[in-house]
Protein backbone atom coordinates (compact mmCIF):
# COMPACT_ATOMS: atom_id res chain seq x y z
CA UNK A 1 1.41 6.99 19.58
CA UNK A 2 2.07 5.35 16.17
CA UNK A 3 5.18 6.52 13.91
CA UNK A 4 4.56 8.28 11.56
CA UNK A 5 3.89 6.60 7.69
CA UNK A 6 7.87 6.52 5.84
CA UNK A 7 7.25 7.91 2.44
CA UNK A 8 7.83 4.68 0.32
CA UNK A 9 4.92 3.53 3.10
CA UNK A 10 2.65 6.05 1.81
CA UNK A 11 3.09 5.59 -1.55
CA UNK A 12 2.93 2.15 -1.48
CA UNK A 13 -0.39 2.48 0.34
CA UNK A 14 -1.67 5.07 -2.37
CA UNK A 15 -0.72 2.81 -5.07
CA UNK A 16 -2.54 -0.40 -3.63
CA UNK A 17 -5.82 1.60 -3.49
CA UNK A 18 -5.96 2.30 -6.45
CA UNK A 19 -5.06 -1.46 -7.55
CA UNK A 20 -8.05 -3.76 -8.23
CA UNK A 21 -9.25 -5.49 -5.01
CA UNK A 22 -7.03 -3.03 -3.59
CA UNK A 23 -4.30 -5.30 -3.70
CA UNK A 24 -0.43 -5.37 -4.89
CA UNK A 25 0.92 -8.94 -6.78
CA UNK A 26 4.09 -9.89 -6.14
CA UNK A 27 6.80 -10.45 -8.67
CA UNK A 28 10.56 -11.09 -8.83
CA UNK A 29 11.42 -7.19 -8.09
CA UNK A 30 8.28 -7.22 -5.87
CA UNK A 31 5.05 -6.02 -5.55
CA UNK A 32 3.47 -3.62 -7.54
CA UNK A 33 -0.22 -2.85 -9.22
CA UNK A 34 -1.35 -3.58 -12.63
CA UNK A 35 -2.47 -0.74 -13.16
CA UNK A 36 0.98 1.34 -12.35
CA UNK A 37 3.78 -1.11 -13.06
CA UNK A 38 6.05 1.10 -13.14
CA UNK A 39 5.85 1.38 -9.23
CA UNK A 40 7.31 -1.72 -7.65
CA UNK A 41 7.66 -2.01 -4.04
CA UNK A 42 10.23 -4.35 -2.39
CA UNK A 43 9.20 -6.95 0.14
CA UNK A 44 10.58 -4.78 2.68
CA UNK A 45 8.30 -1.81 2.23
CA UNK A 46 5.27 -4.08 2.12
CA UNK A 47 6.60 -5.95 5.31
CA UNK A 48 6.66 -2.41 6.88
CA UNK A 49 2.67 -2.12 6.18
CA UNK A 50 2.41 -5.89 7.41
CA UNK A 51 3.69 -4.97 10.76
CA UNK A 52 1.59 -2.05 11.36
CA UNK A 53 -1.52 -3.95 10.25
CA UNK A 54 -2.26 -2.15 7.23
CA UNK A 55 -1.72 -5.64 4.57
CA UNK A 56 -2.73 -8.70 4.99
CA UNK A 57 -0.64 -11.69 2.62
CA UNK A 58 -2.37 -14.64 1.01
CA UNK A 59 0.49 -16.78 2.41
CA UNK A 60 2.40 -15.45 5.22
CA UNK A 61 5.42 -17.65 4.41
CA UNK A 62 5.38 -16.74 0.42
CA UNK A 63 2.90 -13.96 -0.67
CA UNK A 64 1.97 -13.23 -4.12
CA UNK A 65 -0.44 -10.56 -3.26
CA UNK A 66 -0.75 -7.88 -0.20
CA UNK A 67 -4.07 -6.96 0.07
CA UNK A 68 -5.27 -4.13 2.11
CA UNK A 69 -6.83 -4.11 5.45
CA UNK A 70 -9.87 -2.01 6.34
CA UNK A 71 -7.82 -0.39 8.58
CA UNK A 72 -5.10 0.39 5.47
CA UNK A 73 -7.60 1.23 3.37
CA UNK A 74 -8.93 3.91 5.56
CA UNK A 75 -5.08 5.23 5.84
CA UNK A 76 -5.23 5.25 2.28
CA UNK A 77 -8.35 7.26 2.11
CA UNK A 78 -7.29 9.85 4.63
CA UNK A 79 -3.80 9.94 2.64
CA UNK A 80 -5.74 10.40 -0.96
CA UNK A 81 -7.96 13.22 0.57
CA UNK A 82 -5.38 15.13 2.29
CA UNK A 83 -2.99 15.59 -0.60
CA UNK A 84 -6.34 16.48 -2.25
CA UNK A 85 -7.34 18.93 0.10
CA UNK A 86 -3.02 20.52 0.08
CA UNK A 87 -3.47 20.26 -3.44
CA UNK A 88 -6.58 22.35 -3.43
CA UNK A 89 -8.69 19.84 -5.55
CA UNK A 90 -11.19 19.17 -2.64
């Protein structure tokens, strides 16, 4: 049985959904989306998704973007719908 997701995992997993080609670009504080700068993600967190299989990097050695996996993107999906579903939206 897998660990459970650690909650800078899940949000970082959120975030890159909603990025465009679900992706996250890296920059010197790390990686983060254009379209929520303000959430940056350290290599460390994204390493954490690379493990598990949830990212894939451009270059393994030195990324500049973490894109998601069909198997992170359906983590992603089933993350988005249940805080949907607590939050009483769907």
């Amino acid at each position: 049985m897998a660990t459970p997701l650690k909650p800078l995992e899940r949000a970082a997993l959120i975030t890159a959904s909603g990025a465009a080609g679900h992706a996250l670009k890296r920059t010197r504080g790390g990686f983060y989306s254009p379209k929520q700068p303000a959430a940056i993600f350290t290599r460390r967190v994204v390493n954490w998704l690379y493990e598990r299989a949830l990212v894939d990097y451009d270059d393994p050695q030195f990324p500049t973007k973490a894109t998601l996996t069909r198997l992170g993107q359906e983590q992603a999906g089933a993350l988005i719908a249940a805080t949907l579903q607590k939050a009483g939206v769907a």
